[in-house]
C-alpha atoms as a PDB file:
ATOM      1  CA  UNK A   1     -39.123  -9.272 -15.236  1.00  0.00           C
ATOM      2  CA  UNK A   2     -38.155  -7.708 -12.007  1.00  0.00           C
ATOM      3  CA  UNK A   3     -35.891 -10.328 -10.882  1.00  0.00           C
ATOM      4  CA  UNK A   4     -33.666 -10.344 -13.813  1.00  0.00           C
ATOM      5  CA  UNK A   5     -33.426  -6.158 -13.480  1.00  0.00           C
ATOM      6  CA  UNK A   6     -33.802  -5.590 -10.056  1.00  0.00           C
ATOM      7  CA  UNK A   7     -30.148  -5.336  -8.135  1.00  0.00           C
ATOM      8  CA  UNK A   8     -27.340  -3.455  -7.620  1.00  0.00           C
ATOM      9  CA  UNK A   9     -27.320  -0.075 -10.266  1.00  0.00           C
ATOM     10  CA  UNK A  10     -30.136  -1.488 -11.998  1.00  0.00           C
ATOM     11  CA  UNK A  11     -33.345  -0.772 -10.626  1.00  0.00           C
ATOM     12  CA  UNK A  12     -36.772  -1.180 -11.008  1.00  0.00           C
ATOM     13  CA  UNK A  13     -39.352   2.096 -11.136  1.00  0.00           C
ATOM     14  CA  UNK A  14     -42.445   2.366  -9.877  1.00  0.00           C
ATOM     15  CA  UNK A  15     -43.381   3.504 -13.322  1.00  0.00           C
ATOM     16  CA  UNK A  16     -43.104   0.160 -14.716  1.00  0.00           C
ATOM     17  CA  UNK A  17     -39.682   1.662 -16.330  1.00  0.00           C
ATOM     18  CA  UNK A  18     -36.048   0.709 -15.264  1.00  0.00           C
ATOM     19  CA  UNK A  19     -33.099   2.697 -14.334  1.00  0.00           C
ATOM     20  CA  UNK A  20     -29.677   1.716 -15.239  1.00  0.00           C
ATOM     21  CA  UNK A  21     -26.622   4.679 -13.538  1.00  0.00           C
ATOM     22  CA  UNK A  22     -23.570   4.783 -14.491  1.00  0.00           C
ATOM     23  CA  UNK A  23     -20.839   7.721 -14.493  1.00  0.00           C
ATOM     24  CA  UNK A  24     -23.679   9.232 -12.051  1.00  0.00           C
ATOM     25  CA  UNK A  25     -26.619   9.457 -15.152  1.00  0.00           C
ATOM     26  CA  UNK A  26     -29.393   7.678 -14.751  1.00  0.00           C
ATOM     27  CA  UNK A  27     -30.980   6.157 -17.993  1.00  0.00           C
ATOM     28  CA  UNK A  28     -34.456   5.161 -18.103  1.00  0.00           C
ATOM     29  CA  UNK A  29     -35.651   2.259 -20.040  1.00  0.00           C
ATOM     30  CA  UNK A  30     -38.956   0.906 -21.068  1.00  0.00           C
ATOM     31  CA  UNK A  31     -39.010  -2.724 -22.014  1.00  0.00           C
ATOM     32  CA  UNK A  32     -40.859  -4.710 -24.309  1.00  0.00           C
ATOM     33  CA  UNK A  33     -40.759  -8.728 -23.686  1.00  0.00           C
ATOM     34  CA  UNK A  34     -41.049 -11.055 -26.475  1.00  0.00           C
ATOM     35  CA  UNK A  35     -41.798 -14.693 -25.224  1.00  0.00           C
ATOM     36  CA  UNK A  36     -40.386 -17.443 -26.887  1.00  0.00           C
ATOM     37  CA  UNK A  37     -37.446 -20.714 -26.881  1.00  0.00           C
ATOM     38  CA  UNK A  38     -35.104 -17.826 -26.492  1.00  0.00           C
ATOM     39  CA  UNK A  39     -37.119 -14.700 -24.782  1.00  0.00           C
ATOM     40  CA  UNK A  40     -36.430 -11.419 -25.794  1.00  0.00           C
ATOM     41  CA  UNK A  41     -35.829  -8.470 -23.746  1.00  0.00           C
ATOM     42  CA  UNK A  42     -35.832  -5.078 -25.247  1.00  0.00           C
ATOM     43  CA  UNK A  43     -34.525  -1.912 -23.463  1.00  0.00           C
ATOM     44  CA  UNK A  44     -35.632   1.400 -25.133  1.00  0.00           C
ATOM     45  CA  UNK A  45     -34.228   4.540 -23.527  1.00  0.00           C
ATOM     46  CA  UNK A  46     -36.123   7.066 -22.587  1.00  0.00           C
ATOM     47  CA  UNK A  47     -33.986  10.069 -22.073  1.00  0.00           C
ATOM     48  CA  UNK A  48     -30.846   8.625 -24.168  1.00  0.00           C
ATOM     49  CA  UNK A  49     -30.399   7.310 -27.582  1.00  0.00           C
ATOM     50  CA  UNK A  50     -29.683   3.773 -26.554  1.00  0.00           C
ATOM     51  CA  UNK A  51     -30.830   0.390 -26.755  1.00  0.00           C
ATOM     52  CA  UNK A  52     -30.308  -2.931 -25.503  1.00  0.00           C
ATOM     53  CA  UNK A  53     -31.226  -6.095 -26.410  1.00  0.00           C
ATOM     54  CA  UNK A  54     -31.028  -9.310 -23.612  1.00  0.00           C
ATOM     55  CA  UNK A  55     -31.589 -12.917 -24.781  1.00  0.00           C
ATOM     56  CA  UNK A  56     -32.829 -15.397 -22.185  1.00  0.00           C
ATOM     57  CA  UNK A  57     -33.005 -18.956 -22.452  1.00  0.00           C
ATOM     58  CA  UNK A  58     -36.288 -19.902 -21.281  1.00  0.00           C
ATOM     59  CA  UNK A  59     -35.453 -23.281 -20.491  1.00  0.00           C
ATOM     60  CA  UNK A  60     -32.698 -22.809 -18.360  1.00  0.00           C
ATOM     61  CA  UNK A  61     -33.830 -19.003 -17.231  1.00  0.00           C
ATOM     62  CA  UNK A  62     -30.812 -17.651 -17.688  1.00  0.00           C
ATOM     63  CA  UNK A  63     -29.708 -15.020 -19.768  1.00  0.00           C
ATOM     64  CA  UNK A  64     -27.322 -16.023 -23.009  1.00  0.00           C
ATOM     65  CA  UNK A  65     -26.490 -12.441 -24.882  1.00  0.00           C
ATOM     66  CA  UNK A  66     -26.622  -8.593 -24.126  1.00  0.00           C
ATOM     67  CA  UNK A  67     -26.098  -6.183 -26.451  1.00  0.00           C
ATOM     68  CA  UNK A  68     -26.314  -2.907 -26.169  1.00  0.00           C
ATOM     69  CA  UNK A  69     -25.872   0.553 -28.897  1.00  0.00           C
ATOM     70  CA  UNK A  70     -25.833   4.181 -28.221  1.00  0.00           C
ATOM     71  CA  UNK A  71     -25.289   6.466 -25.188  1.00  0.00           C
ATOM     72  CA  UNK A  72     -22.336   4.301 -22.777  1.00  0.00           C
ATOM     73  CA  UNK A  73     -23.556   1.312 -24.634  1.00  0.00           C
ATOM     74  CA  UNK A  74     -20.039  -0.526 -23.253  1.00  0.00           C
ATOM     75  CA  UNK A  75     -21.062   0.722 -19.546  1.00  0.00           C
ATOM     76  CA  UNK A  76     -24.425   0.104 -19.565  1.00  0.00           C
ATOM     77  CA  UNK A  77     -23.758  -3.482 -21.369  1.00  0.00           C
ATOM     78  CA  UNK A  78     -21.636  -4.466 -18.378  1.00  0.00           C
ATOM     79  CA  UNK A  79     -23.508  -2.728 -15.163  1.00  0.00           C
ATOM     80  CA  UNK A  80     -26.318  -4.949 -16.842  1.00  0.00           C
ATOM     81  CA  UNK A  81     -23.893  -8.522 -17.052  1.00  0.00           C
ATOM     82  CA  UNK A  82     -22.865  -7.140 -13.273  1.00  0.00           C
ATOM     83  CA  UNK A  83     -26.703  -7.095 -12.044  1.00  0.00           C
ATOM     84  CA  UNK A  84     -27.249 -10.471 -14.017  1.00  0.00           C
ATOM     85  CA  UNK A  85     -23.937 -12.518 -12.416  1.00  0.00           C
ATOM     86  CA  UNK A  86     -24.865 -11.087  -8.978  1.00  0.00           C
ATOM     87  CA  UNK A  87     -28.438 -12.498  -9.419  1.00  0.00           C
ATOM     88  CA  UNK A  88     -27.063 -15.978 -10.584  1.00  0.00           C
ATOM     89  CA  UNK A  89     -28.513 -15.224 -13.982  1.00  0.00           C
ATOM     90  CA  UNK A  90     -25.607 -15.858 -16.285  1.00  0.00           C
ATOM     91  CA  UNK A  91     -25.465 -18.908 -18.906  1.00  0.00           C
ATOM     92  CA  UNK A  92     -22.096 -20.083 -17.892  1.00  0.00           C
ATOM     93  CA  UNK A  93     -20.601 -19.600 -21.717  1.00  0.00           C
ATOM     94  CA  UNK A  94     -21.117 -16.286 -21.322  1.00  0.00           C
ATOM     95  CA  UNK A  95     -18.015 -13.898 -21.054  1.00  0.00           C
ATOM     96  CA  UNK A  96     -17.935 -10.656 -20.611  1.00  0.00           C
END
């Protein structure tokens, strides 16, 4: 899990949680993993009301769909595309 949210404004805690800053605010996330064809991340906030849900293809390990709602959803949704295409992590049909 750490080396799809471990780079640039994404970081992982010692906690176990992960920090995503933007405008200067850090939001804290816990995640929850569902395995599968397609594997499931799921980003909870902890000190905002927002969530975000990133789709991996397990196959290929590379992520196909991030979605985010709530607090800077459109921020947070691209500071996490920017970690992903700066880790090589990006399906290349996905445009964001």
């Amino acid at each position: 899990m750490e080396e799809f949210l471990n780079c640039g404004a994404v970081k992982c805690l010692k906690t176990g949680q992960f920090c995503v800053e933007v405008d200067g605010i850090r939001v804290l996330f816990n995640v929850e993993v569902n395995l599968g064809a397609v594997t499931q991340l799921k980003l909870k906030s902890a000190n905002y009301k927002v969530n975000c849900n990133v789709e991996v293809d397990t196959r290929t390990e590379r992520v196909i769909s991030v979605e985010c709602v709530g607090f800077k959803e459109e921020k947070i949704r691209l500071t996490l595309l920017d970690c992903f295409k700066e880790r090589g992590l990006l399906h290349k049909g996905l445009i964001f």
